[in-house]
Protein backbone atom coordinates (compact mmCIF):
# COMPACT_ATOMS: atom_id res chain seq x y z
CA UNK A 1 1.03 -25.68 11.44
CA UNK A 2 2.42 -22.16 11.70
CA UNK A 3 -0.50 -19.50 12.69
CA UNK A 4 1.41 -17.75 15.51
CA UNK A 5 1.01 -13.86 15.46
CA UNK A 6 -1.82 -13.70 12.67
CA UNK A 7 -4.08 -12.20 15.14
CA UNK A 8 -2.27 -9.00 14.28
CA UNK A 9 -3.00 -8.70 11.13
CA UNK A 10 -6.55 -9.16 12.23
CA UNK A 11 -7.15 -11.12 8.72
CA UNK A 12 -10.79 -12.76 8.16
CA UNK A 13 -10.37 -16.10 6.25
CA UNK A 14 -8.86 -19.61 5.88
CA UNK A 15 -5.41 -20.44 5.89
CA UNK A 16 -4.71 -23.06 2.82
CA UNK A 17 -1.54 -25.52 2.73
CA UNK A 18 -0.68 -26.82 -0.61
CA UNK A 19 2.09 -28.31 -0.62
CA UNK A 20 4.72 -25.47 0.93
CA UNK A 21 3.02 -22.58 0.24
CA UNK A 22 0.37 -21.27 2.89
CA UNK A 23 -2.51 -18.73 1.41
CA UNK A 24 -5.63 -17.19 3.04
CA UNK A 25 -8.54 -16.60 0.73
CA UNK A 26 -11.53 -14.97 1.55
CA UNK A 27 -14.48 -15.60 0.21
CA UNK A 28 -14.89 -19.10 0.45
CA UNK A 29 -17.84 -21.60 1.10
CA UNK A 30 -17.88 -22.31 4.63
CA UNK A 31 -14.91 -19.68 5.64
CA UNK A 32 -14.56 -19.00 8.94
CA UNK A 33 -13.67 -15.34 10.15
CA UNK A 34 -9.91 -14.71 11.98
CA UNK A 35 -9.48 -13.65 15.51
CA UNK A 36 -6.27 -12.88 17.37
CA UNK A 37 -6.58 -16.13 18.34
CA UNK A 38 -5.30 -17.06 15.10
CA UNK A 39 -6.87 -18.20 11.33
CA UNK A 40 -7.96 -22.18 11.01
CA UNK A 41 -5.70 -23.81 8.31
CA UNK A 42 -7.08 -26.37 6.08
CA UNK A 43 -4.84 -29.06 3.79
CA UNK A 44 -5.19 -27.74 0.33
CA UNK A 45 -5.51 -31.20 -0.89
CA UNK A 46 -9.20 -31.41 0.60
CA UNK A 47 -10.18 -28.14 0.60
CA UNK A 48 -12.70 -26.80 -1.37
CA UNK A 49 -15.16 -28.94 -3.93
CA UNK A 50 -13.52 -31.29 -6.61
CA UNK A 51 -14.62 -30.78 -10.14
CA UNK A 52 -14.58 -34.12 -12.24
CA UNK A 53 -10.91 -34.90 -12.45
CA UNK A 54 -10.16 -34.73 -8.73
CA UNK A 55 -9.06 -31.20 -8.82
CA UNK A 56 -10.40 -28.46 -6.57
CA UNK A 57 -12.35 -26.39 -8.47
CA UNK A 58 -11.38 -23.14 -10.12
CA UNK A 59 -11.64 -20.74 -7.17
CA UNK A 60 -12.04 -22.94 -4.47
CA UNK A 61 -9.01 -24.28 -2.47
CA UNK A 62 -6.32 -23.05 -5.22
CA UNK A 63 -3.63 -20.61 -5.86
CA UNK A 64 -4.72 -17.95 -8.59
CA UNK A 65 -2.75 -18.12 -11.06
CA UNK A 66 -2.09 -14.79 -11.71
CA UNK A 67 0.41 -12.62 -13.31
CA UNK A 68 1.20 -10.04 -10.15
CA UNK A 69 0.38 -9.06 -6.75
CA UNK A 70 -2.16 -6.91 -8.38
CA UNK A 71 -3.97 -9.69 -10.12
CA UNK A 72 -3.90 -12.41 -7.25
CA UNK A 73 -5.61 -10.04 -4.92
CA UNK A 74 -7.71 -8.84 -6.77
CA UNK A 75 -8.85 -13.06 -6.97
CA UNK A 76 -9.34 -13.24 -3.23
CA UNK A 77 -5.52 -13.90 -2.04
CA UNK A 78 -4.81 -12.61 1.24
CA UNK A 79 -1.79 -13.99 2.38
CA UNK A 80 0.41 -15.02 -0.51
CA UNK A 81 3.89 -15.90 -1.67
CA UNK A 82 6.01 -18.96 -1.11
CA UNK A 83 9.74 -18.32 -0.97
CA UNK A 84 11.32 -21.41 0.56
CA UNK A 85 12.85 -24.50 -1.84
CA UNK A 86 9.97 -25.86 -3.52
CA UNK A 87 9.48 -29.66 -2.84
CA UNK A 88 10.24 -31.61 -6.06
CA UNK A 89 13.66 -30.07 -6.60
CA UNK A 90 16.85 -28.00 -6.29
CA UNK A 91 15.48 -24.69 -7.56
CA UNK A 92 13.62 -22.25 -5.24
CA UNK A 93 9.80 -22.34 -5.49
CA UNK A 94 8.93 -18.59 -6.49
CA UNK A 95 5.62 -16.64 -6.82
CA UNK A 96 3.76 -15.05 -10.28
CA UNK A 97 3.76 -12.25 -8.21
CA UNK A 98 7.52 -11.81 -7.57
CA UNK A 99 9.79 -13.12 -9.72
CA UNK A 100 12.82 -14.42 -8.91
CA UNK A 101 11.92 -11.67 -5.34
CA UNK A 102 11.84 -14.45 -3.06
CA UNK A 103 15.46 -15.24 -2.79
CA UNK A 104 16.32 -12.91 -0.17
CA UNK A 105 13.74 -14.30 2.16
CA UNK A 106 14.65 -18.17 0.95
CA UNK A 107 18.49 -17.29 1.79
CA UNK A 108 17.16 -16.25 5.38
CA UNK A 109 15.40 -19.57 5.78
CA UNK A 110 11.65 -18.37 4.98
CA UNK A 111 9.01 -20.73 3.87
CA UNK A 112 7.16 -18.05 3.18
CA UNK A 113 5.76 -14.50 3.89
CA UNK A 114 2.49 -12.74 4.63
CA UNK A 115 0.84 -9.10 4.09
CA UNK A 116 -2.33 -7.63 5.34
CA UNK A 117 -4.91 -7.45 2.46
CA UNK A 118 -4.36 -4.04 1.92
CA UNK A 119 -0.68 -4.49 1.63
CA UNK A 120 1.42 -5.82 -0.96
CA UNK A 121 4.59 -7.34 -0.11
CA UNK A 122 8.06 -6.52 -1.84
CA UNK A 123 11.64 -9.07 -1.74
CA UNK A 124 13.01 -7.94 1.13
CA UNK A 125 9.84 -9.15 3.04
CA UNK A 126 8.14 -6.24 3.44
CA UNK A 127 4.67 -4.87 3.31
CA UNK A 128 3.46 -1.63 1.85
CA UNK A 129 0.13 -0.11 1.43
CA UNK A 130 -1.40 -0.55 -2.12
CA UNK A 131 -3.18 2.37 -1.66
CA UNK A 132 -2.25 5.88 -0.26
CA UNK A 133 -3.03 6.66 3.51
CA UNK A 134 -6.48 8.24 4.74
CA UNK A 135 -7.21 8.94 8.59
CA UNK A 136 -9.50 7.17 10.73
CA UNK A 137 -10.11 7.51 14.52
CA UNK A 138 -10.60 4.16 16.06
CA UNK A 139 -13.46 3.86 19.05
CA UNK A 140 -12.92 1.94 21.98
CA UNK A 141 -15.92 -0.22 20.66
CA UNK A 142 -13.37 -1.03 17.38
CA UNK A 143 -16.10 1.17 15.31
CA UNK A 144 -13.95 3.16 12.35
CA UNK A 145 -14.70 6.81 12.17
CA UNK A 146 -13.44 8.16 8.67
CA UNK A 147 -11.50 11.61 9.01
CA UNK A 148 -11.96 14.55 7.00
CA UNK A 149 -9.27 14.35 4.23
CA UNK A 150 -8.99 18.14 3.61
CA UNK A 151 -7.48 20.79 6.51
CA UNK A 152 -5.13 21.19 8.43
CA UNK A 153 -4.23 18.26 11.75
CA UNK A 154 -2.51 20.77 13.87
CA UNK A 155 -5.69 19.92 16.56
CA UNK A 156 -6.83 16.49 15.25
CA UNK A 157 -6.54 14.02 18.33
CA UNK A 158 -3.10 11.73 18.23
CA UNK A 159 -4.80 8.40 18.09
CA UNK A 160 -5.51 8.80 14.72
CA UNK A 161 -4.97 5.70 12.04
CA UNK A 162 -3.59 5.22 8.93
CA UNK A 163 -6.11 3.70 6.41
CA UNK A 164 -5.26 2.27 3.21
CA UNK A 165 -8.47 1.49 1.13
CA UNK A 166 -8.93 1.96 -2.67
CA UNK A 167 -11.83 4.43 -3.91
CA UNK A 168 -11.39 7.34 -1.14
CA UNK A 169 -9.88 10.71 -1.14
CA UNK A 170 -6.21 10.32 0.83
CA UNK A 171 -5.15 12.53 3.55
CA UNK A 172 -3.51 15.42 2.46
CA UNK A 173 -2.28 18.47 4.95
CA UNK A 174 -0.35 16.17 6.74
CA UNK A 175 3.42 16.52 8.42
CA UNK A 176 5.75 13.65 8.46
CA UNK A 177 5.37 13.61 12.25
CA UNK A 178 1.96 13.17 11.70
CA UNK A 179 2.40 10.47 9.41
CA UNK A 180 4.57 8.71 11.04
CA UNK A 181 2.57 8.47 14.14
CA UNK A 182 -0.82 7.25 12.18
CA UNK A 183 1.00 4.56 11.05
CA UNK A 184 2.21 3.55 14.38
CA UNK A 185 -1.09 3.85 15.65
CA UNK A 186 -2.06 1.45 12.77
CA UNK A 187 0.75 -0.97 13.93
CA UNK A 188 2.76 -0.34 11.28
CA UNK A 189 5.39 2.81 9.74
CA UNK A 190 6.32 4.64 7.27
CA UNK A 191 8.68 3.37 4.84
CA UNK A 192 12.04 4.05 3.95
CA UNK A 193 13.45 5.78 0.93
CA UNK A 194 14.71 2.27 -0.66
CA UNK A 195 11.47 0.27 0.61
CA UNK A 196 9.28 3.17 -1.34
CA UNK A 197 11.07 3.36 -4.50
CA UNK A 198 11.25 -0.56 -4.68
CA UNK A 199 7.57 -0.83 -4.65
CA UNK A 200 6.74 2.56 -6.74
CA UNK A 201 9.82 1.11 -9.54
CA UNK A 202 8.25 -2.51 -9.70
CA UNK A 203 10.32 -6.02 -10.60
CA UNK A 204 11.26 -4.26 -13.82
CA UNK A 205 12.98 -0.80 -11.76
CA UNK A 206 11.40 1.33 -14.33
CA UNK A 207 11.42 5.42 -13.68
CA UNK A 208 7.76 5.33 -13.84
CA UNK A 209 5.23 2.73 -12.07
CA UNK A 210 4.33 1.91 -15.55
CA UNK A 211 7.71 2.28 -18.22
CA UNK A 212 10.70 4.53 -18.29
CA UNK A 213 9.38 7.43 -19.77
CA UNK A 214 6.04 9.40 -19.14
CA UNK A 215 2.85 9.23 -20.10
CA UNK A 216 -0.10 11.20 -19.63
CA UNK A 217 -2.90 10.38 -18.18
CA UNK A 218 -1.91 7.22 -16.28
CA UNK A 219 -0.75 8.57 -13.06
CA UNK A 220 -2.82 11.84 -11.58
CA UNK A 221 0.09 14.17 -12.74
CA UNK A 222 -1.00 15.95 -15.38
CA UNK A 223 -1.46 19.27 -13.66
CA UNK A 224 -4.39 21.65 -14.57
CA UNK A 225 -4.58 25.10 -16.08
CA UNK A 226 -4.24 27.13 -13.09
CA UNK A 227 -2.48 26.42 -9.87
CA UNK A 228 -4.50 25.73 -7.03
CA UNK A 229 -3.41 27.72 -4.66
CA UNK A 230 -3.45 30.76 -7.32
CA UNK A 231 -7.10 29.33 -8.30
CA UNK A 232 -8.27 29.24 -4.48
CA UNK A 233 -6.82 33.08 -3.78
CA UNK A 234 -8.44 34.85 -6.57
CA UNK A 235 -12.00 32.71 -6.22
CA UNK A 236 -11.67 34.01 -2.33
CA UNK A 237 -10.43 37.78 -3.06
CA UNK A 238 -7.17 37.18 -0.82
CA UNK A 239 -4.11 40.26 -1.43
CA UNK A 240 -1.72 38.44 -3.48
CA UNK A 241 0.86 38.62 -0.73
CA UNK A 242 -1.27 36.19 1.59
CA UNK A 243 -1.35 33.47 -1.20
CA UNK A 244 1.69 31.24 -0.38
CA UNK A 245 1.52 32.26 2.78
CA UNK A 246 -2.34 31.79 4.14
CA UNK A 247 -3.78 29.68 1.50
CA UNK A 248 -1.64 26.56 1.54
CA UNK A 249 -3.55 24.91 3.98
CA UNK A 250 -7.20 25.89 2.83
CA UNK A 251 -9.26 23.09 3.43
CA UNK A 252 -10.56 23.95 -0.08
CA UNK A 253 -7.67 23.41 -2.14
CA UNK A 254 -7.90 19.65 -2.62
CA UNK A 255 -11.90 20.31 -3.40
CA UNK A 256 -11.38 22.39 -6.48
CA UNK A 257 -11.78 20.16 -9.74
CA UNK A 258 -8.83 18.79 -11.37
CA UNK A 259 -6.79 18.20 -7.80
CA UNK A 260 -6.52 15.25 -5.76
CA UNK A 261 -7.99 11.88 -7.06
CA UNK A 262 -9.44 9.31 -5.33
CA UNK A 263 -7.26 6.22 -4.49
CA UNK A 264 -6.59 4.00 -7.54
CA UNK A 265 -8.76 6.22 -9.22
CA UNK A 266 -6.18 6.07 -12.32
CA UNK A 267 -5.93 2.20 -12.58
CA UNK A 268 -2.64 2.19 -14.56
CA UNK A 269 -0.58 4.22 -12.43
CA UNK A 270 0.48 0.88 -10.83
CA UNK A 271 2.89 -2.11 -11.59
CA UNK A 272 3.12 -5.59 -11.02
CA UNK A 273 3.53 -5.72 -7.61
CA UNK A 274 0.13 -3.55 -6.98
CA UNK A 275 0.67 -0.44 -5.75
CA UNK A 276 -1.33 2.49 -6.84
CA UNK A 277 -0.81 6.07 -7.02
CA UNK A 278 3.21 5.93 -6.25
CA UNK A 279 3.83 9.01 -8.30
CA UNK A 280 1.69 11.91 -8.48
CA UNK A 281 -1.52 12.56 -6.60
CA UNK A 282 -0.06 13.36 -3.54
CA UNK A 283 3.65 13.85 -2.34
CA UNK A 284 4.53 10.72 0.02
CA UNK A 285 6.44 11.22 3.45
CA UNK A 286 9.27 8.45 4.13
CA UNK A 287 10.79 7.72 6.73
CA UNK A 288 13.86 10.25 7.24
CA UNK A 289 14.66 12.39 10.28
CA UNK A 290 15.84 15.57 8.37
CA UNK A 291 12.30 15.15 6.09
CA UNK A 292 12.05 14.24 2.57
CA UNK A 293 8.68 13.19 0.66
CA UNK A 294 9.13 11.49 -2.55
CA UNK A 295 6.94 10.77 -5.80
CA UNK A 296 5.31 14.30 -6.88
CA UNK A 297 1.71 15.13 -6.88
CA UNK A 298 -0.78 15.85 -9.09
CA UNK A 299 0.62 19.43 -10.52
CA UNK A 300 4.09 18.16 -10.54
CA UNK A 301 5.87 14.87 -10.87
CA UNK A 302 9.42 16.28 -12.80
CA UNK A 303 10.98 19.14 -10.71
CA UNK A 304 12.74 17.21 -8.24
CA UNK A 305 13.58 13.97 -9.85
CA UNK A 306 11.69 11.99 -12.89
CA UNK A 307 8.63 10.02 -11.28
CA UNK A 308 9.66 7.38 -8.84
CA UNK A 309 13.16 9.05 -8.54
CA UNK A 310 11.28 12.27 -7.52
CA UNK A 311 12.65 13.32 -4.05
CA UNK A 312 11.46 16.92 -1.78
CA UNK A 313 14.04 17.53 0.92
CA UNK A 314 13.51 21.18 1.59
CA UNK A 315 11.30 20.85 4.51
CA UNK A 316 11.76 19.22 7.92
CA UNK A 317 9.36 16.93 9.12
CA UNK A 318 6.94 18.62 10.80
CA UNK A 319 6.15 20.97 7.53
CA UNK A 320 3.13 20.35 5.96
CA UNK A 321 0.56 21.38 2.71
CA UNK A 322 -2.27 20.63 0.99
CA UNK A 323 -0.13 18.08 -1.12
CA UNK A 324 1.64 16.00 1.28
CA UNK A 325 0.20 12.52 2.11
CA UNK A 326 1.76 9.44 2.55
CA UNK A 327 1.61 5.87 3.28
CA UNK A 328 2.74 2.76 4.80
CA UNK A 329 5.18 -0.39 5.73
CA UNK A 330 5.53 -3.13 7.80
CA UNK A 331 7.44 -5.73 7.92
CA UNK A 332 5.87 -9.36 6.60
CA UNK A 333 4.72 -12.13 8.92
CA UNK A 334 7.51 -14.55 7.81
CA UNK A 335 7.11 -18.23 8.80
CA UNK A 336 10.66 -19.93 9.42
CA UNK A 337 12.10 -22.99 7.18
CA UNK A 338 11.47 -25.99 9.11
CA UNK A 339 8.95 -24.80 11.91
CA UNK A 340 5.48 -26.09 12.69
């Protein structure tokens, strides 16, 4: 049975075989919590009570059968999709949650490929956070000390983490320097331009998370009557020429109403693979030396590029705002065709 390396993803939960496909649901009766010592593995033929006609019962020991990434998870999956053959036939066994995705993997010789539970995982076989980034410092002790979202890092220690969690403010004020090393310290990185649009475009490679054309109020785009950095210089009496100079980094800008939402706050902005908040919100840094962040925020999703086609590359990497955030990849825990 193939558990090698799950320790890293520090999952809590039990492993379930049916057939070829391996899941980890939490949850359960009776589960048993992870270690980097691995995840137990039960046969999915025995796991989990039987209901009358020998079947486990709904919840218990079975694959949801759901419609997306979005749906499964939100059902308990950890772990999910199957991209090896499939064992009754010819054609390859794919997942609801990505249709027809799984062929790149099967071609490699995959049986099948895992995310963290805060990560959704895309054809190529990789992982990217469902949720925009927010900071953490790590203790020695393994205790998680939220960061404040709003300010500037310029003195905020190194071993910060990225955090992806749904219901939070993200971290804006941040550099793409910065970025990149919170997700390195969260043992993962940022994503490239292709990885990011493949997840913010969906199955379907629509120009918005949702469709091809915009609509309002389903992403955090919509803008507000008065810029916020105008808003913040006038409430605070600054001289006009200070404003995009002195007040792009006020702590206060993301607090004024009508700014940044919280994380999957706006539960359309998303698509079947279960990503939230792809376009607007909060610019997103990606992985490119010369420094580009891509998907608009909340005053702005049109002006360089229509939604997920929306691309800044007028600032290096180490520039940063009250608007830039980001999040993260990794690449999936991928379990070989034919080994143990």
């Amino acid at each position: 049975m193939f558990c090698g390396g799950l320790g890293a993803w520090q999952t809590r939960g039990v492993l379930i075989r049916i057939g070829r496909v391996l899941v980890c649901f939490v949850g359960l009766s009776g589960c048993v919590s992870g270690s980097r010592a691995g995840v137990p593995v039960v046969d999915g033929a025995s796991a989990g009570p039987r209901s009358e006609g020998g079947q486990p019962a709904r919840g218990e020991g079975v694959v949801p059968q759901a419609g997306s990434q979005k749906e499964a998870l939100s059902s308990g999956a950890v772990l999910v999709v199957p991209v090896g053959p499939g064992g009754g036939g010819g054609e390859p066994e794919v997942h609801a949650d990505s249709p027809r995705s799984g062929d790149a993997l099967s071609r490699a010789g995959a049986a099948f490929a895992a995310c963290p539970v805060e990560m959704s995982l895309l054809p190529a076989g990789v992982c990217i956070d469902r949720w925009e980034a927010s900071l953490a410092l790590v203790t020695t002790q393994g205790e998680e000390k939220p960061w404040s979202p709003f300010g500037s890092l310029v003195r905020a220690p190194s071993e910060l983490q990225a955090v992806s969690r749904a219901g939070v403010v993200p971290q804006g004020y941040i550099s793409g320097v910065r970025a990149e090393e919170a997700c390195q310290n969260a043992g993962k990185r940022l994503c490239s331009s292709e990885e990011w649009q493949e997840a913010c475009r969906g199955p379907e490679r629509t120009t918005y998370p949702y469709g091809n054309r915009r609509q309002a109020h389903v992403c955090n785009d919509d803008g507000r009557g008065k810029h916020p950095v105008v808003d913040l210089t006038e409430r605070l009496g600054l001289a006009p020429e200070q404003m995009w100079r002195d007040s792009m980094e006020h702590p206060m800008i993301n607090q004024l109403p009508n700014t940044v939402r919280k994380t999957g706050e706006r539960t359309s902005c998303t698509n079947a693979y279960g990503v939230y908040d792809m376009v607007g919100n909060l610019h997103e840094w990606v992985e490119d030396a010369a420094g580009t962040f891509r998907g608009g925020f909340y005053m702005d999703t049109r002006i360089n590029g229509e939604g997920c086609l929306y691309a800044t590359t007028a600032h290096n990497k180490r520039y940063h705002d009250y608007s830039t955030g980001f999040r993260c990849c990794k690449d999936a825990l991928v379990a070989e065709e034919g080994r143990p």
